[in-house]
Protein backbone atom coordinates (compact mmCIF):
# COMPACT_ATOMS: atom_id res chain seq x y z
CA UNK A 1 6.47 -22.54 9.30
CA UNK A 2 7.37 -20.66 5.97
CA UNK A 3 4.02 -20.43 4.97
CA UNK A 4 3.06 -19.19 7.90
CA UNK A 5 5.69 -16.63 7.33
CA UNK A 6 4.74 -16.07 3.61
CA UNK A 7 1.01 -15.38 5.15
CA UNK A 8 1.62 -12.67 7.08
CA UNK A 9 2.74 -9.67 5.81
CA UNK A 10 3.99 -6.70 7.06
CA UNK A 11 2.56 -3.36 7.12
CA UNK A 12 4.06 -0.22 6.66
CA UNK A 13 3.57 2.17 9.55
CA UNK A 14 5.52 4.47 12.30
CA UNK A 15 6.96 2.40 14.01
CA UNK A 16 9.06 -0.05 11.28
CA UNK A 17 9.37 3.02 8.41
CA UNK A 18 13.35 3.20 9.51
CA UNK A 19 13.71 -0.64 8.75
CA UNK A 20 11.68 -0.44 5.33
CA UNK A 21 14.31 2.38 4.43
CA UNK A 22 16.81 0.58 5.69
CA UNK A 23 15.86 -2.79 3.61
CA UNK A 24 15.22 -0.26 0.25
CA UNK A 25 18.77 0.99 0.69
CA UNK A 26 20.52 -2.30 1.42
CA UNK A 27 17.97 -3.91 -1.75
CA UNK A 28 19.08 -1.25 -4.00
CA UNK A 29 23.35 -1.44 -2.47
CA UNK A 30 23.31 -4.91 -3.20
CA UNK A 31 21.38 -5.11 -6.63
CA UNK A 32 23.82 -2.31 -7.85
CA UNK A 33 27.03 -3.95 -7.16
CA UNK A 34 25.68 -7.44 -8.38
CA UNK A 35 24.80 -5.63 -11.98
CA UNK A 36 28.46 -3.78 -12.08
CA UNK A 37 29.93 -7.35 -11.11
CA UNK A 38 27.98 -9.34 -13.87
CA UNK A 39 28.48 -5.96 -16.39
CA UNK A 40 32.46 -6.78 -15.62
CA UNK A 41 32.36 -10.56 -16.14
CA UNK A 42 30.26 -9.79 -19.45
CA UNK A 43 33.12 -7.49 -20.41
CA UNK A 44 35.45 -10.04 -19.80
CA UNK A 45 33.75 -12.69 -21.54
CA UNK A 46 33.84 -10.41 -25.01
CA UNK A 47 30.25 -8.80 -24.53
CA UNK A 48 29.73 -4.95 -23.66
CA UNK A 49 26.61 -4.63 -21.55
CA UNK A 50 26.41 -1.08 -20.15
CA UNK A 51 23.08 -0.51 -19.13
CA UNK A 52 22.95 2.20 -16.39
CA UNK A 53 21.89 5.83 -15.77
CA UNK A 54 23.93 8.43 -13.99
CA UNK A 55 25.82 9.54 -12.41
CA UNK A 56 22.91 11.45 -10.74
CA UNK A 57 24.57 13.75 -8.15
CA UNK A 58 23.50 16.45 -5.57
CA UNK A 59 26.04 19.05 -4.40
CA UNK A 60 25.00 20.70 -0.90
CA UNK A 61 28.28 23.10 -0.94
CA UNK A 62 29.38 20.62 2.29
CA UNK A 63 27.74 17.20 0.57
CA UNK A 64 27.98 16.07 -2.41
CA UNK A 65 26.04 12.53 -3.56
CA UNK A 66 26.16 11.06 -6.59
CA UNK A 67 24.82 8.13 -7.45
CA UNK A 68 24.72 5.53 -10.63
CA UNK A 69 21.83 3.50 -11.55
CA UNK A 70 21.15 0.41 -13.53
CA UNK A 71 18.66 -2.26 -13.53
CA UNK A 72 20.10 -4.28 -10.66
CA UNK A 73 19.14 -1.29 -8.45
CA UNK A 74 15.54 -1.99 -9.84
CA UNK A 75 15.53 -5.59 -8.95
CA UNK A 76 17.46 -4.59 -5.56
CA UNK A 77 14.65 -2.29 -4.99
CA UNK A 78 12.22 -4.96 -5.42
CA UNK A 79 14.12 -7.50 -3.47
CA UNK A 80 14.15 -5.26 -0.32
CA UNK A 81 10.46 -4.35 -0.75
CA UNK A 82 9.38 -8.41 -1.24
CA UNK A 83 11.73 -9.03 2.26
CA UNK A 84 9.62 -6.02 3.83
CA UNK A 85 6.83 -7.62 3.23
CA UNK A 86 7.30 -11.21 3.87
CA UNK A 87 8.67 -10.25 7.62
């Protein structure tokens, strides 16, 4: 059964774009917080590890979004892209 999952892979069209976004954003959420919580325990083990760009922000007068990345948002990126396609 997983192989059969692993063997088909999903493309990207119309109709599932919302979910790849959706998977991205949650890949990249997750992979963020999980750097910042190992970054913390490093910190608290004696060893500074501060790896991370940002914040990058965009002011809209009414919105304002800022965001900070580091490499877990990479490999949260990635994650969400490799669940994409093994759905």
């Amino acid at each position: 059964m997983f192989l059969v999952i692993l063997l088909s892979r999903m493309k990207l069209s119309s109709k599932n774009r919302g979910s790849f976004g959706l998977l991205l954003a949650l890949g990249a959420l997750i992979g963020s917080l999980a750097w910042e919580v190992l970054e913390r325990l490093l910190a608290l083990l004696g060893r500074d590890v501060a790896l991370g760009i940002g914040p990058l922000a965009i002011d809209l007068v009414v919105v304002a979004v800022s965001l900070l990345i580091n490499p877990g948002t990479f490999f949260g990126l990635l994650g969400g892209f490799l669940i994409f396609r093994s759905i």
